[in-house]
N, C-alpha and C. Protein backbone atom coordinates (compact mmCIF):
# COMPACT_ATOMS: atom_id res chain seq x y z
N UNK A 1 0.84 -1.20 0.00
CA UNK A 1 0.00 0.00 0.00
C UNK A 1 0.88 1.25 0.00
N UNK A 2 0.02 2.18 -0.91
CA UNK A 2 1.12 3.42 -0.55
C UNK A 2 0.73 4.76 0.53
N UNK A 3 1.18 5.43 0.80
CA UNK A 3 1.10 6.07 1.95
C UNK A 3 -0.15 7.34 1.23
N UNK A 4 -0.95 7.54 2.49
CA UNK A 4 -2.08 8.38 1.90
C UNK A 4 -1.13 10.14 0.84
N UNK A 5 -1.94 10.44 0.08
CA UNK A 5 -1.46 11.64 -0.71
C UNK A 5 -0.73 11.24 -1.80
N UNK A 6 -0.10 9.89 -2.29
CA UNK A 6 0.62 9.59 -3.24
C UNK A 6 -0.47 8.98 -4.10
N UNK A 7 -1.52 8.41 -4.09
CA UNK A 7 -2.27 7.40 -5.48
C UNK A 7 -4.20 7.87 -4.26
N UNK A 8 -4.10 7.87 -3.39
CA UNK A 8 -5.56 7.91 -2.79
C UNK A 8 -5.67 8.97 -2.15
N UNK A 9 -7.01 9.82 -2.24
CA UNK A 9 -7.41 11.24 -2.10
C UNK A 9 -7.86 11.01 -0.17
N UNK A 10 -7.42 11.55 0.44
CA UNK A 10 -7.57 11.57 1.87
C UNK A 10 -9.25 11.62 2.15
N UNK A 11 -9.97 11.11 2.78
CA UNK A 11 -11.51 11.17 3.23
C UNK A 11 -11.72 12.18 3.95
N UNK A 12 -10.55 12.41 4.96
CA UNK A 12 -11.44 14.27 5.43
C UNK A 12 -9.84 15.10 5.50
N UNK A 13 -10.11 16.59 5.26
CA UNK A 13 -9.31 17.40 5.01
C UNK A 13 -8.50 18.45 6.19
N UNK A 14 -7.98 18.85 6.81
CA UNK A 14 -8.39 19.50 7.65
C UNK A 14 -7.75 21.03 6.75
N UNK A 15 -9.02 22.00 6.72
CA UNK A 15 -8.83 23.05 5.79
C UNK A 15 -7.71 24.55 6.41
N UNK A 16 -8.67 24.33 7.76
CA UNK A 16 -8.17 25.73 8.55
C UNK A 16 -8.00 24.88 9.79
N UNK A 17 -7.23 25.56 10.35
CA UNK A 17 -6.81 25.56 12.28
C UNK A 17 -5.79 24.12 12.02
N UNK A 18 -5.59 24.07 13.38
CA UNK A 18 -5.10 22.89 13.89
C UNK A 18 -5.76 22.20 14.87
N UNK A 19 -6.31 21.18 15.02
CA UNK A 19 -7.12 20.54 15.70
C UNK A 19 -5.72 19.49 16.50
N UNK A 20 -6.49 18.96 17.52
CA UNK A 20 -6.02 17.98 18.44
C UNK A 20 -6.26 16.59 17.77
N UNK A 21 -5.28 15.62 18.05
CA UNK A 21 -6.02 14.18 18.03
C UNK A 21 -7.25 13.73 18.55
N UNK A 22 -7.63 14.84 19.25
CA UNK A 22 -8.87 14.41 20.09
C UNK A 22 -9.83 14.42 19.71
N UNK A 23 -10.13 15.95 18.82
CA UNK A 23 -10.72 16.32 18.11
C UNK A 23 -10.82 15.67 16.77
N UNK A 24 -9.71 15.45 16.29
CA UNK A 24 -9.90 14.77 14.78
C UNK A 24 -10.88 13.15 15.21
N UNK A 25 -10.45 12.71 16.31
CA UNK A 25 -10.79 11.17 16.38
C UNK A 25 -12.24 11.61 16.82
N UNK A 26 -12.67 12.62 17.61
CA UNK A 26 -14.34 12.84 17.85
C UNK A 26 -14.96 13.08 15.99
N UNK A 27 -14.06 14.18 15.08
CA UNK A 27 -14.81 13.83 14.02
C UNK A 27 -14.78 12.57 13.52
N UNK A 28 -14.17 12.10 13.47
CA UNK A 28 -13.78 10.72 12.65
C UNK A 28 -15.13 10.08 13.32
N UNK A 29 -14.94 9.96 14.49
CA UNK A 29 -16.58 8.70 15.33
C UNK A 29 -17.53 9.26 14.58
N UNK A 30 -17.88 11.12 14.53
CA UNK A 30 -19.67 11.61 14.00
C UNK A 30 -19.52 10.91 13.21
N UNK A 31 -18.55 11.16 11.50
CA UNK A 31 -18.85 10.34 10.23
C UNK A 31 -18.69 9.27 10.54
N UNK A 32 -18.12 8.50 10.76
CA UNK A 32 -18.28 7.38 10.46
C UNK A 32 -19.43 6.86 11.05
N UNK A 33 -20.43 7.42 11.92
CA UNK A 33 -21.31 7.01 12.71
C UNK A 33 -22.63 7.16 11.60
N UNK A 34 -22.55 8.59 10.82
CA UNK A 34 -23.46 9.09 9.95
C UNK A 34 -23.16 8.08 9.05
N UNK A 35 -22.02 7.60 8.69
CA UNK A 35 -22.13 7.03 7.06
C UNK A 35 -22.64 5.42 7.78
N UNK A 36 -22.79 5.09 9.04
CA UNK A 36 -23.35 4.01 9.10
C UNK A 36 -24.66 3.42 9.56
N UNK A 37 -25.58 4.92 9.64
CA UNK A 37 -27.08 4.83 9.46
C UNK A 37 -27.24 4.47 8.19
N UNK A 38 -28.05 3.32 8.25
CA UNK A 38 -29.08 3.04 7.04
C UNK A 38 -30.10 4.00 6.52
N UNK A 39 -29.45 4.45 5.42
CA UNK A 39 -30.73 5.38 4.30
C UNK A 39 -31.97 5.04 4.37
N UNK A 40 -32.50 4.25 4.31
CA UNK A 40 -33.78 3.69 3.86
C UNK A 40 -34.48 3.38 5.10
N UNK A 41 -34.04 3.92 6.31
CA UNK A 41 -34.61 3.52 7.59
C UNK A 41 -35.24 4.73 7.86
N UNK A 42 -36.26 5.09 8.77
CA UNK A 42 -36.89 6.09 9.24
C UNK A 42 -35.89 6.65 10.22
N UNK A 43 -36.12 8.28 10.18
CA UNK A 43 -35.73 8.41 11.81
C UNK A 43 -36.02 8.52 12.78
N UNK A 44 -37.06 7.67 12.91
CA UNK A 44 -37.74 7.45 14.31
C UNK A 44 -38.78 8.50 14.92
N UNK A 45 -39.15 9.27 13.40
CA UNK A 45 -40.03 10.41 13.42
C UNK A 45 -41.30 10.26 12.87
N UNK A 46 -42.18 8.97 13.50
CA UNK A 46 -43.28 8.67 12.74
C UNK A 46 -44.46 8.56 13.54
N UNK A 47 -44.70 9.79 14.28
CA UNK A 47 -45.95 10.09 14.73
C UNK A 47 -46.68 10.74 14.34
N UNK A 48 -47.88 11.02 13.86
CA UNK A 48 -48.96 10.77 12.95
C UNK A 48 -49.12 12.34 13.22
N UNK A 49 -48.26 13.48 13.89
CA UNK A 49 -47.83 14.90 13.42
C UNK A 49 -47.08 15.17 12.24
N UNK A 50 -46.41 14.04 12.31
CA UNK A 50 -45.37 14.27 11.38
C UNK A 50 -45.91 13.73 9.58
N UNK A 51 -46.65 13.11 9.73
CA UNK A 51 -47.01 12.23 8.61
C UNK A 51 -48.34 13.13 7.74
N UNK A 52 -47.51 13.31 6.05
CA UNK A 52 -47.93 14.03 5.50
C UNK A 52 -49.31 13.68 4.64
N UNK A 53 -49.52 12.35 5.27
CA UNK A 53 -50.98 12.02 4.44
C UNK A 53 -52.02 12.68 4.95
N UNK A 54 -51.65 13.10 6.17
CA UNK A 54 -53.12 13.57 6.72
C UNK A 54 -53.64 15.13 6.42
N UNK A 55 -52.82 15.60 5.43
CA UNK A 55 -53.05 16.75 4.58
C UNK A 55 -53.48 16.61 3.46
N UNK A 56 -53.89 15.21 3.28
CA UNK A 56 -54.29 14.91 1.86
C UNK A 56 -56.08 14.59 2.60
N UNK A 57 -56.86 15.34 1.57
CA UNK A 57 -57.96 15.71 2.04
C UNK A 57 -59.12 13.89 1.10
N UNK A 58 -59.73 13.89 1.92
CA UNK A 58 -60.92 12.43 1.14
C UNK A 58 -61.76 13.31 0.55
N UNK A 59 -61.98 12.36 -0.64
CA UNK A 59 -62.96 12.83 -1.22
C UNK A 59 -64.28 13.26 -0.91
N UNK A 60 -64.77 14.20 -1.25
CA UNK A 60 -66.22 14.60 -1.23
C UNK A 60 -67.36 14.04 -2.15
N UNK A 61 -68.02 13.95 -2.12
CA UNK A 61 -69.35 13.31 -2.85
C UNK A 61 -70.57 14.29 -2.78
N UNK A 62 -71.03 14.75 -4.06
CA UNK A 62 -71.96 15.42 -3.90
C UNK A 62 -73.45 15.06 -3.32
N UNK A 63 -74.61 15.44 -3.06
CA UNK A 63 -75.29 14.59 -2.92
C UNK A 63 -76.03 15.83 -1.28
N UNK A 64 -77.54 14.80 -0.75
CA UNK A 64 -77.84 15.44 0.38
C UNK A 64 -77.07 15.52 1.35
N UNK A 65 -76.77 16.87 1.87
CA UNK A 65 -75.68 16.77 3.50
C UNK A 65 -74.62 17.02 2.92
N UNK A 66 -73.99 17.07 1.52
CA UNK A 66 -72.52 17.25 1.25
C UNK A 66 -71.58 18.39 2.08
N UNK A 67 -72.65 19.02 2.06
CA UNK A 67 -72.12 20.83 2.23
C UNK A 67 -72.09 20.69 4.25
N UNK A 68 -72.71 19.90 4.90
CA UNK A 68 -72.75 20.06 5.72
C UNK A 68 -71.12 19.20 5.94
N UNK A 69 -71.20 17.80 5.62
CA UNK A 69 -70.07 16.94 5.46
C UNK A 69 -68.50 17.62 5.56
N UNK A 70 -68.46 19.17 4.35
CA UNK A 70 -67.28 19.17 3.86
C UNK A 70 -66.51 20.00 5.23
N UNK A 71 -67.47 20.26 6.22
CA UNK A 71 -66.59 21.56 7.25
C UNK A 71 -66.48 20.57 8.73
N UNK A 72 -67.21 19.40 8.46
CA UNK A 72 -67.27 18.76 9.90
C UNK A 72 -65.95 17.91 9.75
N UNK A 73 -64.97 17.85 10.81
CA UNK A 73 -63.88 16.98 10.87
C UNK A 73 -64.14 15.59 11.20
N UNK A 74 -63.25 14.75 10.28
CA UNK A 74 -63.21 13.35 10.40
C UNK A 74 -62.44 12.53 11.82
């Protein structure tokens, strides 16, 4: 293997300052912590505030009582 900067682009940069080992190894845990949530999983934000179907309105039907129907909540 060759030593990072000769053939492979480094994964994080450090742009400005000088940070501590301490610090670099606390960033290193966030990402690597972020890149090892599963995408396709919820985040645990699925209470029925949050959930955008319930802005999707049911249909109406014309007919006797419609008009009364359309203002009374389901």
């Amino acid at each position: 293997m060759s030593p990072v900067g000769e053939t492979e682009r480094p994964l994080l940069r450090v742009v400005r300052g000088e940070p501590t080992h301490e610090e670099l190894a606390a960033l290193v845990a966030v990402v690597a912590a972020r890149a090892s949530v599963d995408p396709g999983r919820s985040s645990g934000d699925d209470s029925v505030w949050s959930d955008r179907g319930r802005l999707v309105r049911a249909p109406l039907h014309a007919g006797p009582g419609a008009w009364r129907a359309s203002v009374l909540p389901r």
